[in-house]
Protein backbone atom coordinates (compact mmCIF):
# COMPACT_ATOMS: atom_id res chain seq x y z
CA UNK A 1 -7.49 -92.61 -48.97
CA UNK A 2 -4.00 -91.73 -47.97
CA UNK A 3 -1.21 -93.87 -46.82
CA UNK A 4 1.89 -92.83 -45.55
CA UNK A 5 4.73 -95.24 -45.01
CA UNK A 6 7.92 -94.84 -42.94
CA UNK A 7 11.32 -95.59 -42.63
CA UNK A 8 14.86 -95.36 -41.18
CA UNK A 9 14.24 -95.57 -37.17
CA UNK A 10 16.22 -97.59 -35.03
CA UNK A 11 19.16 -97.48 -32.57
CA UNK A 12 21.98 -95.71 -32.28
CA UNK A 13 24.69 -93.98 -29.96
CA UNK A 14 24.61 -90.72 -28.73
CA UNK A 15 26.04 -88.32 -31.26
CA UNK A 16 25.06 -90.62 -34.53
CA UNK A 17 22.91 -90.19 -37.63
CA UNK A 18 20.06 -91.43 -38.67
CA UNK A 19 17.51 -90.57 -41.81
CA UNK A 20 14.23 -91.27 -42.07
CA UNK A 21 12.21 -91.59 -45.00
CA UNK A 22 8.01 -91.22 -45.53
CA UNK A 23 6.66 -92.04 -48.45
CA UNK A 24 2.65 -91.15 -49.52
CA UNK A 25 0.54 -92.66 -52.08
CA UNK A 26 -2.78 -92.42 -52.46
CA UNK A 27 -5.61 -89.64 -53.48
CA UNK A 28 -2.91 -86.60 -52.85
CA UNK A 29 -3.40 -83.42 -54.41
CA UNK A 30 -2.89 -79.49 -52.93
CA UNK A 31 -0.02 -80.97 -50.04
CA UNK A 32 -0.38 -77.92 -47.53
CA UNK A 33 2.43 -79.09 -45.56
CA UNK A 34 4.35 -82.31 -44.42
CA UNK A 35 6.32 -83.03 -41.53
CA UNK A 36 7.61 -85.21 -38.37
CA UNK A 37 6.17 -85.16 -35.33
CA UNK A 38 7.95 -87.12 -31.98
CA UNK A 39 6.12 -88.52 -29.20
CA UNK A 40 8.23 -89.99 -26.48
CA UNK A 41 7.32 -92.09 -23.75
CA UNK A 42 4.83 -90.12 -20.52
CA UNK A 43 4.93 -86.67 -23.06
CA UNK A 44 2.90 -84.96 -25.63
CA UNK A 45 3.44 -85.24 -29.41
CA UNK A 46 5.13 -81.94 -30.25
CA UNK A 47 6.23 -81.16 -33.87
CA UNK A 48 9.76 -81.33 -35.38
CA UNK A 49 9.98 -80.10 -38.25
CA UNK A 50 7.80 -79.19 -41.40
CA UNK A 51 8.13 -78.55 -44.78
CA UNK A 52 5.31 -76.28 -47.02
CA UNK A 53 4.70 -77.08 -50.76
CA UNK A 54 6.98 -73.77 -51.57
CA UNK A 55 9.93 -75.38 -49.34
CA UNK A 56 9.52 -73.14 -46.17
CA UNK A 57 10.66 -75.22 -43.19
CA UNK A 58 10.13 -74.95 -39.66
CA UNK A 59 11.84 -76.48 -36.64
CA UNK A 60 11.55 -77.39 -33.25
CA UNK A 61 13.90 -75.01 -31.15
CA UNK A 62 15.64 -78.56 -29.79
CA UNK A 63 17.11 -79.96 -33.05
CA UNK A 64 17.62 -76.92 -35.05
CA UNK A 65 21.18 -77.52 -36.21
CA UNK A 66 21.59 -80.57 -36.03
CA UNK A 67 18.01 -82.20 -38.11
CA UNK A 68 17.02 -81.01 -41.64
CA UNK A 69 13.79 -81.75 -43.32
CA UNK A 70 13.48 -82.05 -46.99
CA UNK A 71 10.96 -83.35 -49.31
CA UNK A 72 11.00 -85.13 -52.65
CA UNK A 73 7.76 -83.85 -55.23
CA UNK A 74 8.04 -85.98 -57.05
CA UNK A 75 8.02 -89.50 -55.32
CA UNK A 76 5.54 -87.37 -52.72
CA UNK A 77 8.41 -88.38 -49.79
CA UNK A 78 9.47 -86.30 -46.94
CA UNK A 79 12.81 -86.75 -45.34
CA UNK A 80 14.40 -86.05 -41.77
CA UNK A 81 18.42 -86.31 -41.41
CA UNK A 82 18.92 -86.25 -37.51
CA UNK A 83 22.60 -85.59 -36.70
CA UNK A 84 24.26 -85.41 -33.33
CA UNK A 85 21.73 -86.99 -31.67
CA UNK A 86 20.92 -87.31 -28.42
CA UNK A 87 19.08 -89.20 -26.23
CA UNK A 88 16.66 -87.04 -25.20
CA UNK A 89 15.61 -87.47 -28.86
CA UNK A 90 14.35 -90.98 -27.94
CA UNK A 91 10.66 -90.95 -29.29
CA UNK A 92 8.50 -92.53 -31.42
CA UNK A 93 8.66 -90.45 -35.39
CA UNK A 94 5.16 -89.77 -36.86
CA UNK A 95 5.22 -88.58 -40.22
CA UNK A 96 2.46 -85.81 -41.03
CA UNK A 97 0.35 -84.70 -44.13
CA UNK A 98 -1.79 -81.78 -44.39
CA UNK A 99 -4.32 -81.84 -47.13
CA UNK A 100 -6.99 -78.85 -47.20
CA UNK A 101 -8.19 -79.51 -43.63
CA UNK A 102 -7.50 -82.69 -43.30
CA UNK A 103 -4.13 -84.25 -41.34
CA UNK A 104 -2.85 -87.95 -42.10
CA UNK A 105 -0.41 -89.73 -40.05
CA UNK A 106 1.71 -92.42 -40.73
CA UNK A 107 1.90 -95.25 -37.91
CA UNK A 108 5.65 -93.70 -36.26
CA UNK A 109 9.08 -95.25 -36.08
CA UNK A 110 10.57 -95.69 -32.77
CA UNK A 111 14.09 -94.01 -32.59
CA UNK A 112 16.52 -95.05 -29.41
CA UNK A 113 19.49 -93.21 -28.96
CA UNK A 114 21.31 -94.93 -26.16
CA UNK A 115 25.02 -95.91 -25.27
């Protein structure tokens, strides 16, 4: 069983920061790939950004520049710093695990940027 637990959503003005944190635990071994995925209110979830096991990232053509993925080994935690934000980045933040064929979700952090 894996569980992967979330945090750093919340509120914030137009043009802020915010990070957010996932961390997994669990039976985790050969991590394909982790990530954030977004899901805003009436749309599709559509990815964000994603980080391989060898550090390769990938981005969603809307935030590159201003969000940067990372990931921590060790402590098996994935990070997202969202700068400049804006409020079409209002959504709800799923973190993502790929193991083998299998995908793992955390349970999403609601981020409102707003003035």
């Amino acid at each position: 069983q894996v569980q992967l637990v979330e945090s750093g959503g919340g509120s914030v003005q137009p043009g802020g920061s915010l990070r957010l944190s996932c961390a997994a635990s669990g039976s985790i071994f050969n991590i394909a790939r982790m990530g954030w995925y977004r899901q805003a209110s009436g749309k599709q979830r559509e990815s964000v950004a994603t980080i391989t096991s060898g550090g390769n990232t990938n981005y969603a053509d809307s935030v590159k520049g201003r969000f940067t993925i990372s990931r921590d080994n060790a402590r098996i935690t994935v990070y997202l710093q969202m700068n400049s934000l804006k409020p079409e980045d209002t959504a709800v933040y799923y973190c993502y695990l790929k193991i083998g064929y299998s995908d793992f979700w955390g349970q999403g952090t609601q981020i409102t940027v707003s003035s």
